[in-house]
Protein backbone atom coordinates (compact mmCIF):
# COMPACT_ATOMS: atom_id res chain seq x y z
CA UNK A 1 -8.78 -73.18 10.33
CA UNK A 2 -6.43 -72.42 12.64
CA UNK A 3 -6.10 -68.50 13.87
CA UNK A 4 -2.38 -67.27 15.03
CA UNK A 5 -1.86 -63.98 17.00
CA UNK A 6 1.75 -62.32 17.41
CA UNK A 7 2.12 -60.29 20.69
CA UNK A 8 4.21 -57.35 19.80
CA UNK A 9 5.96 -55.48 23.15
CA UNK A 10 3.67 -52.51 23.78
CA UNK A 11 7.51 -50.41 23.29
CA UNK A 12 8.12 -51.48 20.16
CA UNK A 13 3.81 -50.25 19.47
CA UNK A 14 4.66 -46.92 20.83
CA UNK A 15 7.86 -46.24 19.00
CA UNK A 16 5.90 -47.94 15.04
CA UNK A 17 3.53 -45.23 15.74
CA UNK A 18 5.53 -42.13 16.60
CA UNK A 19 7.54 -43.26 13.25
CA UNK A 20 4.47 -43.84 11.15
CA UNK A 21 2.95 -39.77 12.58
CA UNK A 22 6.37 -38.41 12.59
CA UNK A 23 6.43 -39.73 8.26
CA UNK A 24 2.97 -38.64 7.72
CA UNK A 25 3.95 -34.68 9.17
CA UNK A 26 7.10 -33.83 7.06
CA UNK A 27 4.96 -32.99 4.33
CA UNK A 28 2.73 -31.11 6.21
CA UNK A 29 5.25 -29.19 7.73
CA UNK A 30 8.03 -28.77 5.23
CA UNK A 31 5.65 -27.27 3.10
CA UNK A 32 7.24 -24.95 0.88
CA UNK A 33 10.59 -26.23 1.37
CA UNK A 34 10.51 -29.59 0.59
CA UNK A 35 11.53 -28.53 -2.89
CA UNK A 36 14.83 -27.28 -2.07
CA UNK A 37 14.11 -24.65 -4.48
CA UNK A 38 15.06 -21.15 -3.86
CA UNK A 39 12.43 -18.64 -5.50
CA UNK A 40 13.79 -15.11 -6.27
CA UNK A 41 11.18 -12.08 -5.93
CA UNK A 42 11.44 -9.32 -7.57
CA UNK A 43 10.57 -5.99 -6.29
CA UNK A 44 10.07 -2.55 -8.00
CA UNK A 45 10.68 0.54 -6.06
CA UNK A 46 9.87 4.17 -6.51
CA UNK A 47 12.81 6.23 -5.10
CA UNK A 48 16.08 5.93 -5.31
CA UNK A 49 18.77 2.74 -3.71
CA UNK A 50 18.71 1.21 -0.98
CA UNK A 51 15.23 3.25 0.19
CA UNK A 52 12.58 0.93 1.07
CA UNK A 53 8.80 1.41 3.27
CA UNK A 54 8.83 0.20 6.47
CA UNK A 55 5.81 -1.87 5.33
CA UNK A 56 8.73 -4.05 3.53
CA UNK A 57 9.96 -5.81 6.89
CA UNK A 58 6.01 -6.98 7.12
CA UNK A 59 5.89 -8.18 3.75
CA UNK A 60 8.80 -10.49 4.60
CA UNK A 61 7.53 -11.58 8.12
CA UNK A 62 4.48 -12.31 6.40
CA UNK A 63 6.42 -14.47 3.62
CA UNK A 64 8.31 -16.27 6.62
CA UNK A 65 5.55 -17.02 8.18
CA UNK A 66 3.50 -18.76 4.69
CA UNK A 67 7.30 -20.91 5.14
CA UNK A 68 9.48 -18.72 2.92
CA UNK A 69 12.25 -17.44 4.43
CA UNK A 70 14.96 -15.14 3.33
CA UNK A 71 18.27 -16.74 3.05
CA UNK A 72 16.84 -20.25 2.83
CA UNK A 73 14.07 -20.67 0.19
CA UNK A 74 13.37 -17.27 -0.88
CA UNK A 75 15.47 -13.83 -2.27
CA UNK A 76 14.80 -10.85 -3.12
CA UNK A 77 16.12 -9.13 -6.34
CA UNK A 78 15.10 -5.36 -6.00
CA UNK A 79 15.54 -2.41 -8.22
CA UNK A 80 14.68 1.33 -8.01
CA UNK A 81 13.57 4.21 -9.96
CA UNK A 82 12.92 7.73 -9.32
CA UNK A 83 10.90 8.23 -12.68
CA UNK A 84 8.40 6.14 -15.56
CA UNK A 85 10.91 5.89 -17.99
CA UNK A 86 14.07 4.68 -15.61
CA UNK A 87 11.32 2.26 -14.07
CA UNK A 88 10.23 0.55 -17.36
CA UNK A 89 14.30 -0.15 -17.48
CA UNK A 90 14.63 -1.96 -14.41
CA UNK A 91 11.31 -3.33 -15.01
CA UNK A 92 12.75 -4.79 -17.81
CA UNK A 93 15.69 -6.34 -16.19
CA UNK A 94 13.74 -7.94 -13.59
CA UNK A 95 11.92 -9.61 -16.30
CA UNK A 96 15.57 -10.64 -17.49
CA UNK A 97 16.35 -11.81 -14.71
CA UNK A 98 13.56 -13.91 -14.80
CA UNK A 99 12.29 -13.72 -11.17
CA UNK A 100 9.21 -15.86 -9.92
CA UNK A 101 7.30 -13.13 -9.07
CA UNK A 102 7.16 -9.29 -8.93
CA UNK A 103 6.24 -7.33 -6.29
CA UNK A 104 5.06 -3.79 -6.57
CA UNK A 105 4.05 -0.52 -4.93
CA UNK A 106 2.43 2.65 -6.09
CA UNK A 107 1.02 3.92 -9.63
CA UNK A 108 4.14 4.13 -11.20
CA UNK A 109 5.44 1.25 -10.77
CA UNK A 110 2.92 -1.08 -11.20
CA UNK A 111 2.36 0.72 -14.87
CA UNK A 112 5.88 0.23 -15.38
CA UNK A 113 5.57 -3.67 -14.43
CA UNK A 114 2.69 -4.19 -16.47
CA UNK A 115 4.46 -2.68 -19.42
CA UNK A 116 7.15 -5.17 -18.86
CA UNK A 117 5.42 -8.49 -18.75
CA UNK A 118 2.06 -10.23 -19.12
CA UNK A 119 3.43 -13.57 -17.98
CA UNK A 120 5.28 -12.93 -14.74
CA UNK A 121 2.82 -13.04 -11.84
CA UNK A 122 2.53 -9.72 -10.51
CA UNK A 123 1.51 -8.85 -6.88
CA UNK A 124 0.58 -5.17 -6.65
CA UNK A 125 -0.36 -2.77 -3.22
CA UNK A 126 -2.39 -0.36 -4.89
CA UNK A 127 -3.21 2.87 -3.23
CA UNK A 128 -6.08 3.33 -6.11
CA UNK A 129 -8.27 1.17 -7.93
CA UNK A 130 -6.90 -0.74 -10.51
CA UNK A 131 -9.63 -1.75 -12.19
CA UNK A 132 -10.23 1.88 -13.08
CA UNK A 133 -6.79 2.14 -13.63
CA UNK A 134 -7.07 -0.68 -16.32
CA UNK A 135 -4.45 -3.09 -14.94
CA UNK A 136 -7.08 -5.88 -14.23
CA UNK A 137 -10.73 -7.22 -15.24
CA UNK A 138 -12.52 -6.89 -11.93
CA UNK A 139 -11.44 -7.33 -8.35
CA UNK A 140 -13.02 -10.73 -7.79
CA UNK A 141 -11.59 -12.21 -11.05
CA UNK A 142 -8.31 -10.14 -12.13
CA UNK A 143 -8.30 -12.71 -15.17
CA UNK A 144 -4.19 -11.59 -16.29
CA UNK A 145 -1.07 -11.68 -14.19
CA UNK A 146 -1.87 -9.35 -12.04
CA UNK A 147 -3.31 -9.38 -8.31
CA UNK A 148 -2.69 -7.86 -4.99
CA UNK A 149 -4.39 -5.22 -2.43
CA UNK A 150 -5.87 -2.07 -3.54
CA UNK A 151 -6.00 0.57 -0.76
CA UNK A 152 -9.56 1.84 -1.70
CA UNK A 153 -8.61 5.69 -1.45
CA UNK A 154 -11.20 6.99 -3.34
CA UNK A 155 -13.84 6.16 -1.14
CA UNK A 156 -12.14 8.54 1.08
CA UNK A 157 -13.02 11.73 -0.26
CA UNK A 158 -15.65 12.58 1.79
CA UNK A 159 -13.79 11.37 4.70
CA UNK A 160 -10.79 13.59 3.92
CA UNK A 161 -12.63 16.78 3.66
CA UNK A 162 -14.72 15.85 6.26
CA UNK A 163 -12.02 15.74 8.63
CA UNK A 164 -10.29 18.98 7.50
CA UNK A 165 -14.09 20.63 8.19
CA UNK A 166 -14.46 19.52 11.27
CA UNK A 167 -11.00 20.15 12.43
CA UNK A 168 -11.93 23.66 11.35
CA UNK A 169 -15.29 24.25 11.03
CA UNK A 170 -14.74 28.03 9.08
CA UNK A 171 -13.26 26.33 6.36
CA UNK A 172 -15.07 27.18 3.23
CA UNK A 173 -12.31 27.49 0.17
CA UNK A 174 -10.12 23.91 0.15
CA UNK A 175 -7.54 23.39 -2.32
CA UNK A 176 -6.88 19.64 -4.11
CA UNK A 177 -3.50 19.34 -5.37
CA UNK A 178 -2.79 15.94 -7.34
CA UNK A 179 -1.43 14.46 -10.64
CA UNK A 180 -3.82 14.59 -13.68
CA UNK A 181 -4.14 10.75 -13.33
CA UNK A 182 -5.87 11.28 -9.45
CA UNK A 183 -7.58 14.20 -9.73
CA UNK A 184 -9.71 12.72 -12.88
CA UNK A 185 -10.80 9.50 -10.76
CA UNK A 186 -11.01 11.91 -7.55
CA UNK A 187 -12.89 14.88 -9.04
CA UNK A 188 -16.31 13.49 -9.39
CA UNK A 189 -16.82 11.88 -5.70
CA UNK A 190 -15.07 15.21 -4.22
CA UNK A 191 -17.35 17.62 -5.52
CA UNK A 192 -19.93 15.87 -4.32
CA UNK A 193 -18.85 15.52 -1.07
CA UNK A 194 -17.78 19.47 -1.01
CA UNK A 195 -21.38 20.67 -1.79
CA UNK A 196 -22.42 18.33 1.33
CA UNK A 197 -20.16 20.28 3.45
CA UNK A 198 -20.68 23.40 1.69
CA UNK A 199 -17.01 24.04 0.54
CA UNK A 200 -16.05 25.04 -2.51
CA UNK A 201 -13.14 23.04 -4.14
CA UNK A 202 -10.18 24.43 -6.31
CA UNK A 203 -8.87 21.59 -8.34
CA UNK A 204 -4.58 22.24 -9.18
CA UNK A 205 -2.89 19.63 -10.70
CA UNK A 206 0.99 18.70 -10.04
CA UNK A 207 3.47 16.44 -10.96
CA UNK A 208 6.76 17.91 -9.58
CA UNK A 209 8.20 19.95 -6.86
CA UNK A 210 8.77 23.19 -9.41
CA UNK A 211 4.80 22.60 -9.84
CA UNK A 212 3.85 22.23 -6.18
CA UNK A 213 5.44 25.58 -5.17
CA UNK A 214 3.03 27.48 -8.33
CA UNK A 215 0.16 25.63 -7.30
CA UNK A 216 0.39 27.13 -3.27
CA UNK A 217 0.97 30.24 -5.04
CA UNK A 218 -2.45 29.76 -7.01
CA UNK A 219 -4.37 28.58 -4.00
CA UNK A 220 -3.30 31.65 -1.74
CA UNK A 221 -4.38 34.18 -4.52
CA UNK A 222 -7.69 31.81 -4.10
CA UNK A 223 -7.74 32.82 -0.54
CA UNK A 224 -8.01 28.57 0.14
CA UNK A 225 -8.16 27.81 3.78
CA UNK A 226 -7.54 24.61 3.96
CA UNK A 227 -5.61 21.82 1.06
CA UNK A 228 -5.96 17.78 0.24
CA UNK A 229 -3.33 15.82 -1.01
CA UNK A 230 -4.56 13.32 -3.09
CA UNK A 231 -2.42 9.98 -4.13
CA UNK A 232 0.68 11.74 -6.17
CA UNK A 233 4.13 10.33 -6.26
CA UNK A 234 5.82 14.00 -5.88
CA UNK A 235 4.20 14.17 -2.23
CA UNK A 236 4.76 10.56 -1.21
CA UNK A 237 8.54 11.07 -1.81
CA UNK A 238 8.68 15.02 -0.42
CA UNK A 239 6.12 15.02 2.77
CA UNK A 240 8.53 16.82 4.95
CA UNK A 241 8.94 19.62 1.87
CA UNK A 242 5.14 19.71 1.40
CA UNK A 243 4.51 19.67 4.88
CA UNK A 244 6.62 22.37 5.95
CA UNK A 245 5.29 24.49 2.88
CA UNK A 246 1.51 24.17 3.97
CA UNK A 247 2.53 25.24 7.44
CA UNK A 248 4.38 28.49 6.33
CA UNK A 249 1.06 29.08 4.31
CA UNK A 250 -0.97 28.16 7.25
CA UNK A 251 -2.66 25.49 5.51
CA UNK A 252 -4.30 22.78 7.27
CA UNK A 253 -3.79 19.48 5.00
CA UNK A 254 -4.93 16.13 5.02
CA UNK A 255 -3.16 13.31 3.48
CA UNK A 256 -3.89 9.65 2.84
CA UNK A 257 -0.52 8.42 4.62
CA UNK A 258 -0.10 7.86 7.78
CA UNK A 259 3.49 9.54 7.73
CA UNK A 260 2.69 12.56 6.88
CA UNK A 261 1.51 13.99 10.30
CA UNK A 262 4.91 12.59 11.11
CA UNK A 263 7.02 14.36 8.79
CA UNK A 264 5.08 17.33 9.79
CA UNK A 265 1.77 17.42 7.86
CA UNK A 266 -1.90 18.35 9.83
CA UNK A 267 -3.84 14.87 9.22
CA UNK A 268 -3.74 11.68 7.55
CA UNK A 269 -6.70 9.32 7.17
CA UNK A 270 -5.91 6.17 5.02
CA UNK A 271 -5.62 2.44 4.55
CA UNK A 272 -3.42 0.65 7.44
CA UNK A 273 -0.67 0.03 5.10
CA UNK A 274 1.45 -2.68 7.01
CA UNK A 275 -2.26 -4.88 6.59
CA UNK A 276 -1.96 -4.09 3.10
CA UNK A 277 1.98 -5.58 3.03
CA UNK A 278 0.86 -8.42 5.46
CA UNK A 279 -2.03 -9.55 2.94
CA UNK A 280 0.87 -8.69 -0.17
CA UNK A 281 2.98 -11.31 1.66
CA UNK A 282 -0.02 -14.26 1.71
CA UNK A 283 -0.51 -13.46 -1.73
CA UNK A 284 2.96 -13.72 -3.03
CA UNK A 285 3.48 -17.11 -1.06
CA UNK A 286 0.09 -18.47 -2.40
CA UNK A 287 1.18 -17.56 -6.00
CA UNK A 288 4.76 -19.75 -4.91
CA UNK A 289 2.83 -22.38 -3.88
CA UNK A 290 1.27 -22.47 -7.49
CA UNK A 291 -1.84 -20.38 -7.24
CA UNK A 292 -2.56 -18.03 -11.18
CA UNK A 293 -2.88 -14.18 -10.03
CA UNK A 294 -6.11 -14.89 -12.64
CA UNK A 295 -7.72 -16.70 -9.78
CA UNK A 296 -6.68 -14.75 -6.89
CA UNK A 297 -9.20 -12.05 -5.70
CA UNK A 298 -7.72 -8.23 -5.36
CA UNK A 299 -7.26 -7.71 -1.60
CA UNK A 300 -9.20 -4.70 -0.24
CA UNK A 301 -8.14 -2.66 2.72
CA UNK A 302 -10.59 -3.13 5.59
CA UNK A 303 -8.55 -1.31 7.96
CA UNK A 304 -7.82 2.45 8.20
CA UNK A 305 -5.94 4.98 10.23
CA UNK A 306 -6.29 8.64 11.47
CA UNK A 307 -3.24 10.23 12.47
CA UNK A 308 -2.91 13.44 13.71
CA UNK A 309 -0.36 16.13 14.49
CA UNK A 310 -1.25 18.51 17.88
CA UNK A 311 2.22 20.38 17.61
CA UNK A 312 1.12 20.97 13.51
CA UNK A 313 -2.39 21.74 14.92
CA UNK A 314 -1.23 24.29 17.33
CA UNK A 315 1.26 25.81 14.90
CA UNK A 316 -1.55 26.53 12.92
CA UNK A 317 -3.82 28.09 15.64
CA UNK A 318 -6.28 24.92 15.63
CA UNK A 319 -7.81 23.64 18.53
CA UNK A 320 -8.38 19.79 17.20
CA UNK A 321 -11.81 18.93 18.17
CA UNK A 322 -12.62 16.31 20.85
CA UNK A 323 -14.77 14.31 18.40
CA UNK A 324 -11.85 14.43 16.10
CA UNK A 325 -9.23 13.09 18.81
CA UNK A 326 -11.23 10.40 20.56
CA UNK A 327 -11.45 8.91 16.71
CA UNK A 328 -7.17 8.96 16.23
CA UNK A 329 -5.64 5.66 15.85
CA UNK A 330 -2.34 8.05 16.98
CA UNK A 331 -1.86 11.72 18.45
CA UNK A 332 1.67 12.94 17.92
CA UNK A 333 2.57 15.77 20.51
């Protein structure tokens, strides 16, 4: 048998192989828009148009970065609400609308979005846990339409009044202001952490800004010396008002945001919240890309911030403890 070989120029080599790589990558890196499809999220917000967290401009980094981009493969349909019943409505209408997804932040909210629809994926950033809250099965296996990243807040109890303590070591009477649904979760793990620290707690619960002003009323006649703010829509949406009314009581507070030392508040000690938006944005694409919210582990925050407020502190006649400072992710002046 005869054998025949076929020299091929070692050009035309070069340029079959560069062809044959270049057709094997455009799957690769087309990704998620090799569809041409353009997938609409929806997003529910607490507050009123066209408001929106800074954490939002992470989420959609983060979304552009899993290969949807805004503009080109991806929208955003977004709605707002100031209360329950007005965010069940647009709720609703997202579910109309029939977006891909749903994106959602805060208690409120996420209720409302669960209300809506059990077939819609649904990508939460929970400040508490939502298993307790009774939106999903358990954190490894949510088992419904819902997933996302739960902030882990009530592990911070101890933390929070630890801090206020320490930044004022006389402290003996604290005051807990909070909506009925976080001071039942909260109340347990905070009393146990007071009797550690030998403070005695004074439990006021409040759901709007009429409510707020009776409960500092209640906690001066309790002679309170220090307050924390647990997770409560009424203080997320008025921390300069809250703020500025702990400081004319002289009230050193704590808060789990990071913007309230900013808008004027004492402390904050809480989840890093644009991690939180960053992992909500990996989430959302993976659920794009065809991953069931059933299957997709609830996030939890790993990373957490201490802010804290010298002008507040001074205001207040506190001298913030070394210990306290050398710990702060950020000292505002």
């Amino acid at each position: 048998m005869r054998h025949f070989s076929i020299k091929v120029p070692a050009r035309q080599i070069g340029f079959a192989l560069v062809l044959a790589v270049g057709l094997l990558l455009v799957p690769l890196t087309a990704g998620a828009q090799s569809d041409g499809k353009v997938y609409r999220v929806g997003i529910l917000w607490l507050g009123t148009a066209p408001s929106t967290p800074p954490g939002f401009e992470v989420f959609k980094q983060s979304l552009s970065d899993s290969g949807y981009v805004e503009g080109t493969n991806v929208s955003f349909v977004q709605r707002w609400g100031g209360r329950l019943d007005h965010l069940r409505e647009q709720a609703a209408e997202l579910v109309r609308l029939e977006v891909n997804v749903l994106l959602v932040s805060g208690t409120v909210p996420i209720r409302a979005a669960a209300e809506a629809t059990t077939t819609i994926p649904i990508v939460v950033i929970a400040v508490s846990d939502p298993v307790d809250a009774g939106l999903i099965a358990s954190l490894a296996r949510p088992g419904g339409n819902i997933t996302g990243v739960s902030g882990r807040v009530e592990e911070l109890n101890e933390k929070l009044l630890g801090l206020l303590k320490e930044s004022k070591p006389s402290i003996s009477r604290v005051a807990v202001f909070g909506a009925p649904t976080a001071v039942g979760p909260h109340r347990q793990s905070m009393e146990v952490a007071a009797r550690s620290l030998g403070v005695r707690l004074q439990f006021l619960e409040v759901t709007s800004l009429k409510e707020i002003d009776a409960a500092f009323e209640a906690a001066a006649k309790a002679r309170a010396e220090g307050l924390v703010l647990l997770p409560t829509v009424v203080f997320a949406l008025n921390q300069e008002w809250v703020a500025g009314h702990a400081l004319q009581r002289q009230l050193p507070t704590i808060f789990w945001r990071s913007t309230f030392p900013k808008a004027g508040g004492l402390m904050a000690y809480g989840p890093d919240t644009a991690y939180m938006w960053q992992r909500a944005g990996a989430l959302v694409a993976k659920i794009l890309k065809g991953a069931r919210p059933a299957d997709l582990p609830v996030e939890q925050a790993d990373r957490f911030h201490l802010v804290i407020n010298l002008k507040t502190a001074k205001a207040l006649g506190l001298s913030i403890p070394q210990s306290i400072l050398i710990r702060a992710d950020e000292v505002i002046q």
